[in-house]
N, C-alpha and C. Protein backbone atom coordinates (compact mmCIF):
# COMPACT_ATOMS: atom_id res chain seq x y z
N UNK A 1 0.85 -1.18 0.00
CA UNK A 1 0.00 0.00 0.00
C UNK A 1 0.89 1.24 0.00
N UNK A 2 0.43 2.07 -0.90
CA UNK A 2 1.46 3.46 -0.82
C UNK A 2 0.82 4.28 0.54
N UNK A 3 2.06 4.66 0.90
CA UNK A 3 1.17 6.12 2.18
C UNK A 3 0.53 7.14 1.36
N UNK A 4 -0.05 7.67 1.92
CA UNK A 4 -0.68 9.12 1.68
C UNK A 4 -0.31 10.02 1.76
N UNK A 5 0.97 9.96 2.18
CA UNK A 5 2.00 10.94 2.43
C UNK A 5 2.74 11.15 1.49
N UNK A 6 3.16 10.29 0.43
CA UNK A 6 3.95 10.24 -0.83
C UNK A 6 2.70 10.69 -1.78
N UNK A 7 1.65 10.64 -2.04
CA UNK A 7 0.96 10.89 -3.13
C UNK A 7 -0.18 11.89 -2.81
N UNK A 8 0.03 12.61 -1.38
CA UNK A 8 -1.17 13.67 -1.56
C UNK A 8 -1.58 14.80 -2.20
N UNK A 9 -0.23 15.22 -2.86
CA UNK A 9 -0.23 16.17 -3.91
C UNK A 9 -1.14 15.78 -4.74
N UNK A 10 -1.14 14.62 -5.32
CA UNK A 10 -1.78 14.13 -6.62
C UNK A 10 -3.22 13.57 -6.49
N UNK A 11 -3.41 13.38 -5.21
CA UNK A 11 -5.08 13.35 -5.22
C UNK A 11 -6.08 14.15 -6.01
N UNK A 12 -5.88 15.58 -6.02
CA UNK A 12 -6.75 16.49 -7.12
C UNK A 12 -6.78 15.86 -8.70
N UNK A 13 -5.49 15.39 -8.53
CA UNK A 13 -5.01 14.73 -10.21
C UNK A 13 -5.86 13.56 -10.80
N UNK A 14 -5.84 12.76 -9.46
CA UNK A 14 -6.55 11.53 -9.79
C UNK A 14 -8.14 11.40 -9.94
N UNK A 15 -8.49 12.34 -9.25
CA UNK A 15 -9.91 12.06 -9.15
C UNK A 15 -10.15 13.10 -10.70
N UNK A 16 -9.51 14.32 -10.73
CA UNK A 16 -9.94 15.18 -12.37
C UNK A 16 -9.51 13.89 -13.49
N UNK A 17 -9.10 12.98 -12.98
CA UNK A 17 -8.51 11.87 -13.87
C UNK A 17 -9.95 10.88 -14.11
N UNK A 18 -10.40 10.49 -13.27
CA UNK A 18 -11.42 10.01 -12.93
C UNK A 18 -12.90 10.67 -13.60
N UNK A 19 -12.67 11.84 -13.70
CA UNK A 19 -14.05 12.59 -14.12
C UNK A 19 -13.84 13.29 -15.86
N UNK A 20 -12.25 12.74 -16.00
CA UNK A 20 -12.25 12.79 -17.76
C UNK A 20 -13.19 11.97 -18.33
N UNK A 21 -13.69 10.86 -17.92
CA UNK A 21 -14.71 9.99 -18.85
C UNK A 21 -15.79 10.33 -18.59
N UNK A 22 -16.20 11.21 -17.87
CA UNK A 22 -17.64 11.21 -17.53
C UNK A 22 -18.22 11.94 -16.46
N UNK A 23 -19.38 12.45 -15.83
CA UNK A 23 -19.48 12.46 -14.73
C UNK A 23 -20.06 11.12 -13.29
N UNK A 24 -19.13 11.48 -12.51
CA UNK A 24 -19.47 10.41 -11.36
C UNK A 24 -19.74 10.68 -9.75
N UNK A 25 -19.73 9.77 -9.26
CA UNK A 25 -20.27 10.21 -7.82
C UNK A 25 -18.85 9.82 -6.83
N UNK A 26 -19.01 9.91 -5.21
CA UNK A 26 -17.90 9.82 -4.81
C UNK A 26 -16.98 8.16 -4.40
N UNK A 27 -18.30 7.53 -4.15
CA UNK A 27 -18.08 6.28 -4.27
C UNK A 27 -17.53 5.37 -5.01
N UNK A 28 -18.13 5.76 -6.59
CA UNK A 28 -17.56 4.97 -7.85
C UNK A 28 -16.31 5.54 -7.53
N UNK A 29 -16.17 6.77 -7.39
CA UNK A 29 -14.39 7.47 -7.90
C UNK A 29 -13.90 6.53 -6.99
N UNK A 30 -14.16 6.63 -5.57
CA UNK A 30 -12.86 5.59 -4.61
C UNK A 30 -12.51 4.45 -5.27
N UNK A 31 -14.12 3.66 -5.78
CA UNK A 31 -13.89 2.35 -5.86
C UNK A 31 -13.06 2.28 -7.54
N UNK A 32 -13.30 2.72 -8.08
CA UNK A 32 -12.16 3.14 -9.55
C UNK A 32 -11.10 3.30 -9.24
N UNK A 33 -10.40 4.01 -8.31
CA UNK A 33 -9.22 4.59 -8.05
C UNK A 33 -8.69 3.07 -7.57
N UNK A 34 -9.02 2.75 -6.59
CA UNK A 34 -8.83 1.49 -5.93
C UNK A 34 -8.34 0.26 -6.80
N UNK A 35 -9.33 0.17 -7.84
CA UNK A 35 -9.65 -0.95 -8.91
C UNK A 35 -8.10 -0.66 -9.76
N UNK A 36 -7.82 0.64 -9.92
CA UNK A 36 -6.73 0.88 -10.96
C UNK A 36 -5.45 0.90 -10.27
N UNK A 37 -5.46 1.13 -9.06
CA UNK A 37 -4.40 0.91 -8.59
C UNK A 37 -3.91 -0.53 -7.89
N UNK A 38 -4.66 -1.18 -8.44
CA UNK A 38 -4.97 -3.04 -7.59
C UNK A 38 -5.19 -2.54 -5.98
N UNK A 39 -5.26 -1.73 -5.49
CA UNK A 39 -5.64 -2.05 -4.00
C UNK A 39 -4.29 -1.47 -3.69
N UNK A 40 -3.52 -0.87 -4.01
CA UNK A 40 -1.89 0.08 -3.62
C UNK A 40 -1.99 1.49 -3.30
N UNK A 41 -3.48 1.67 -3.42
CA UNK A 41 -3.77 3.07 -3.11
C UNK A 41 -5.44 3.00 -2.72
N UNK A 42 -5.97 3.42 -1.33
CA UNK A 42 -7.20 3.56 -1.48
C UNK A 42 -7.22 5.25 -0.48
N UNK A 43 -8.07 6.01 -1.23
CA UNK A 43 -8.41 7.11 -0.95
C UNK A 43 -9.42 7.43 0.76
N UNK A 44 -9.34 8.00 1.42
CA UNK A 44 -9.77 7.73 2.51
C UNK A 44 -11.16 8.92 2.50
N UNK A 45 -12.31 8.32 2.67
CA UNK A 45 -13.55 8.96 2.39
C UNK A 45 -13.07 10.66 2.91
N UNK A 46 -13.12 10.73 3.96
CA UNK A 46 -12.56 12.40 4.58
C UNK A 46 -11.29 13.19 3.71
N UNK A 47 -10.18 12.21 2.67
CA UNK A 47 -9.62 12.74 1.46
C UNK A 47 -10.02 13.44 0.84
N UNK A 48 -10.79 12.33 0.04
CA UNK A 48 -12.03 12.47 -1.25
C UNK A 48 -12.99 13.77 -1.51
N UNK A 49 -13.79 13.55 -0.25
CA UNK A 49 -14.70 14.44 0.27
C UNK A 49 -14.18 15.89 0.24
N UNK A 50 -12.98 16.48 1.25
CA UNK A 50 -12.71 17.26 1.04
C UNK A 50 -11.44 17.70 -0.20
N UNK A 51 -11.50 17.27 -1.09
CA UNK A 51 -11.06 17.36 -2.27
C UNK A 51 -12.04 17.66 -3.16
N UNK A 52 -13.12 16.90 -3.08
CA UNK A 52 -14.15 17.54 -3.76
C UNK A 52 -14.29 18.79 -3.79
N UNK A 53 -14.31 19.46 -2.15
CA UNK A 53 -14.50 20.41 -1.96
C UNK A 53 -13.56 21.59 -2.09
N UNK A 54 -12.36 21.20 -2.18
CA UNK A 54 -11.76 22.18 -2.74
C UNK A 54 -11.53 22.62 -4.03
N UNK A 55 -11.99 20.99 -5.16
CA UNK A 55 -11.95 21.67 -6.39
C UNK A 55 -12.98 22.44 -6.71
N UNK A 56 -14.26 22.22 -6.37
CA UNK A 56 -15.14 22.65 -6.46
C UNK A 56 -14.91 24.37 -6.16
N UNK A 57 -14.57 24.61 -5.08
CA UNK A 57 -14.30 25.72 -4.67
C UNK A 57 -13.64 26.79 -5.95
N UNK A 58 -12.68 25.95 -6.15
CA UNK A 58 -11.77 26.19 -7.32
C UNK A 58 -11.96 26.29 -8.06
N UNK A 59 -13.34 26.03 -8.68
CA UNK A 59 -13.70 25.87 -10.11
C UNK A 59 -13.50 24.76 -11.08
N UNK A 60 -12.70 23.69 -10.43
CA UNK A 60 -12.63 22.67 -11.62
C UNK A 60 -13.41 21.69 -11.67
N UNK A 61 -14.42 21.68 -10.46
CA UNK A 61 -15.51 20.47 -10.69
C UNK A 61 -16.60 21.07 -10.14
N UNK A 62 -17.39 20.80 -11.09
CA UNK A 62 -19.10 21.16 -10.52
C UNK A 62 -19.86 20.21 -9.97
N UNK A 63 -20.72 20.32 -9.00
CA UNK A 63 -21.69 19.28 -8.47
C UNK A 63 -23.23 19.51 -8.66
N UNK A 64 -23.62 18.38 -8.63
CA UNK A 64 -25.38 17.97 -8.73
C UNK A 64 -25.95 17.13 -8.29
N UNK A 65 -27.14 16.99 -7.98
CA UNK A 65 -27.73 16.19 -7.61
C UNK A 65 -28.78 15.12 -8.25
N UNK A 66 -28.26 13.93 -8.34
CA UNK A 66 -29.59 13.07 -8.91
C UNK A 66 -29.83 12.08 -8.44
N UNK A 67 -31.15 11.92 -8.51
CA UNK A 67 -31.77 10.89 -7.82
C UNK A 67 -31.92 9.47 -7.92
N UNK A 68 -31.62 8.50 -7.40
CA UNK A 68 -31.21 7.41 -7.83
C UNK A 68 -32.23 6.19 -7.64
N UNK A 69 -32.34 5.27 -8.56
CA UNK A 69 -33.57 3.92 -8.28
C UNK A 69 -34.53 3.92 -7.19
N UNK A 70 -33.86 3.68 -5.89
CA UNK A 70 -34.20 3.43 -4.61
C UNK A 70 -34.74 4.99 -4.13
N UNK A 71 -34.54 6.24 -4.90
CA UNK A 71 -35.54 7.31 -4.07
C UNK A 71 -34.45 8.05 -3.36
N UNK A 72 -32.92 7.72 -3.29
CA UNK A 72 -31.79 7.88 -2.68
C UNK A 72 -31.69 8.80 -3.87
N UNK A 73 -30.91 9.99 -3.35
CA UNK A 73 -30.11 11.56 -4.02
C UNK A 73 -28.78 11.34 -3.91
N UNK A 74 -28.20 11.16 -4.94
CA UNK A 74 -26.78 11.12 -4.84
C UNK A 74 -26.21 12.75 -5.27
N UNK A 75 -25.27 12.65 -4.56
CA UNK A 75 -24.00 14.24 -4.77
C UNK A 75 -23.11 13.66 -6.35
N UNK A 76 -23.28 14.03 -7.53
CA UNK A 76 -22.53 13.56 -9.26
C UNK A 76 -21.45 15.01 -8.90
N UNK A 77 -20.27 14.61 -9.49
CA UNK A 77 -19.43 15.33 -10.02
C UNK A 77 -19.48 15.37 -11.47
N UNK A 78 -19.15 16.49 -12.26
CA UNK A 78 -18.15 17.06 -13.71
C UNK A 78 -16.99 17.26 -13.74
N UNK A 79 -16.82 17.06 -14.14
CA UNK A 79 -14.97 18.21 -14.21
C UNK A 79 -15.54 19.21 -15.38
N UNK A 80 -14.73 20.80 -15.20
CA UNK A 80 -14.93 21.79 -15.76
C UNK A 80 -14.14 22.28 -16.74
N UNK A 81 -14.27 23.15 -17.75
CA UNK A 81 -13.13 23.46 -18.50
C UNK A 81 -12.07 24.00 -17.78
N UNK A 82 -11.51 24.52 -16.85
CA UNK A 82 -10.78 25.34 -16.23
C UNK A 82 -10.25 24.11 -15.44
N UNK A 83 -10.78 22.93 -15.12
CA UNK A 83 -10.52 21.79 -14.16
C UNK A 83 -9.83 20.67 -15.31
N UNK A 84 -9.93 21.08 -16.62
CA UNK A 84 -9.41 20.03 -17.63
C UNK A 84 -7.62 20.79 -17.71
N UNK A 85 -7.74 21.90 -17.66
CA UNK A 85 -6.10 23.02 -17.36
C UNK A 85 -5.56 22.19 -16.52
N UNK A 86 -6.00 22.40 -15.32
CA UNK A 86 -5.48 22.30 -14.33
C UNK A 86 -4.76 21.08 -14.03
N UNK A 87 -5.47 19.93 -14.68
CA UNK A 87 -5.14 18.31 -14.68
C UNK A 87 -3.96 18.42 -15.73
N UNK A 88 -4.24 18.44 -16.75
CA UNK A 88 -2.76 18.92 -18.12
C UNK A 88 -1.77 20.20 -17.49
N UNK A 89 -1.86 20.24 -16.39
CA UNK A 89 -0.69 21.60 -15.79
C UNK A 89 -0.36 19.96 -14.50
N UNK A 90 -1.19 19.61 -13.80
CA UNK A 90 -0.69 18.79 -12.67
C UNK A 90 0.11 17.72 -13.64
N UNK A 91 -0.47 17.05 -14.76
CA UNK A 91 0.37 16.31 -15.27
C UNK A 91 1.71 16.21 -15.79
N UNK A 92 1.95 17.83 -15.94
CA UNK A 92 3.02 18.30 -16.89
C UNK A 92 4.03 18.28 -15.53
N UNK A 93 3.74 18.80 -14.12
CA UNK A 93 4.50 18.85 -13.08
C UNK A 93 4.82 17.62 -12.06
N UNK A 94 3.72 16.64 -12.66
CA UNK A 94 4.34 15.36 -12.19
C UNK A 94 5.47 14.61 -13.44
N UNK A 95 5.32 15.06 -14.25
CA UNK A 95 6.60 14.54 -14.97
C UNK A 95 7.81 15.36 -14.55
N UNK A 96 8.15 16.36 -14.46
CA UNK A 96 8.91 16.90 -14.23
C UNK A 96 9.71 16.20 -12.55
N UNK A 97 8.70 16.38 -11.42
CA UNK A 97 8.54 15.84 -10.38
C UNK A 97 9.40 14.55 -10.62
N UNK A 98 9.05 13.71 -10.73
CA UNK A 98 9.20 12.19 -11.58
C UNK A 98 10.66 12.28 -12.03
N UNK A 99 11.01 12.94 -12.99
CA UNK A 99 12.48 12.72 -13.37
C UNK A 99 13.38 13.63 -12.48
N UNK A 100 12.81 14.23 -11.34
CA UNK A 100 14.02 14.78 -10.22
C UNK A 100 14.02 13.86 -9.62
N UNK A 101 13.32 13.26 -9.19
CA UNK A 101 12.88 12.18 -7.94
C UNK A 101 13.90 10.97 -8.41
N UNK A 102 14.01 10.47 -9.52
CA UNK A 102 14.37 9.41 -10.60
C UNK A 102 16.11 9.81 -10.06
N UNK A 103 16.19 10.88 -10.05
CA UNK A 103 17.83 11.16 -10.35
C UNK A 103 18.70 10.66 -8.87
N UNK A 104 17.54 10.36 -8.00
CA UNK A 104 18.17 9.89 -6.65
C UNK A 104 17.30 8.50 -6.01
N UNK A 105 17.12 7.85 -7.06
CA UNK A 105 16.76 6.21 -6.62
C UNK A 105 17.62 5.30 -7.66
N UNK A 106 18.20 4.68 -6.58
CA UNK A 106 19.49 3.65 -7.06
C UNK A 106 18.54 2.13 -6.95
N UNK A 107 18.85 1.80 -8.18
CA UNK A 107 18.30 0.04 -8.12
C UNK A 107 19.17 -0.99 -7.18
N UNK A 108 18.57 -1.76 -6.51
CA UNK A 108 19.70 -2.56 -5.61
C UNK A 108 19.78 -3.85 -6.67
């Protein structure tokens, strides 16, 4: 399992990663994130949640509400045009990130 400590930068990344295909809710995103990372990364609901809330804040994801089979209201995310930047700017700085990091891990 990775800590959360090595990858919390990139939480905003993953989930605008997550909402490139579509819009979704907060649940699917964990359980996606989870699924793609085999179980080496699971997002911790109080993460998520307030990540939502800060992109939102931010402008890169919008929220709604719809109502689901059972009569249950679910909270849907978008990602926004200004939130599609932001993911192609986080991506561009995790590569960068990535090959400093690279320059000081020795293979045993």
């Amino acid at each position: 399992m990775i800590s959360s400590d090595v990858i919390r930068g990139y939480n905003d990344t993953m989930i605008l990663y997550m909402l490139l295909g579509g819009e979704s809710y907060g649940y699917e995103i964990s359980k996606q994130i989870r699924q793609l990372t085999q179980e080496k990364y699971v997002m911790k609901e109080t993460t998520l949640y307030s990540a939502f809330a800060r992109l939102e804040k931010n402008g890169y994801i919008e929220s709604f509400y719809r109502d689901e089979s059972l009569g249950k209201r679910r909270t849907y995310y978008r990602i926004t045009p200004p939130g599609l930047s932001y993911y192609k700017e986080k991506c561009e700085e995790w590569m960068v990130t990535q090959a400093v990091v690279n320059q000081f891990i020795k293979e045993w």
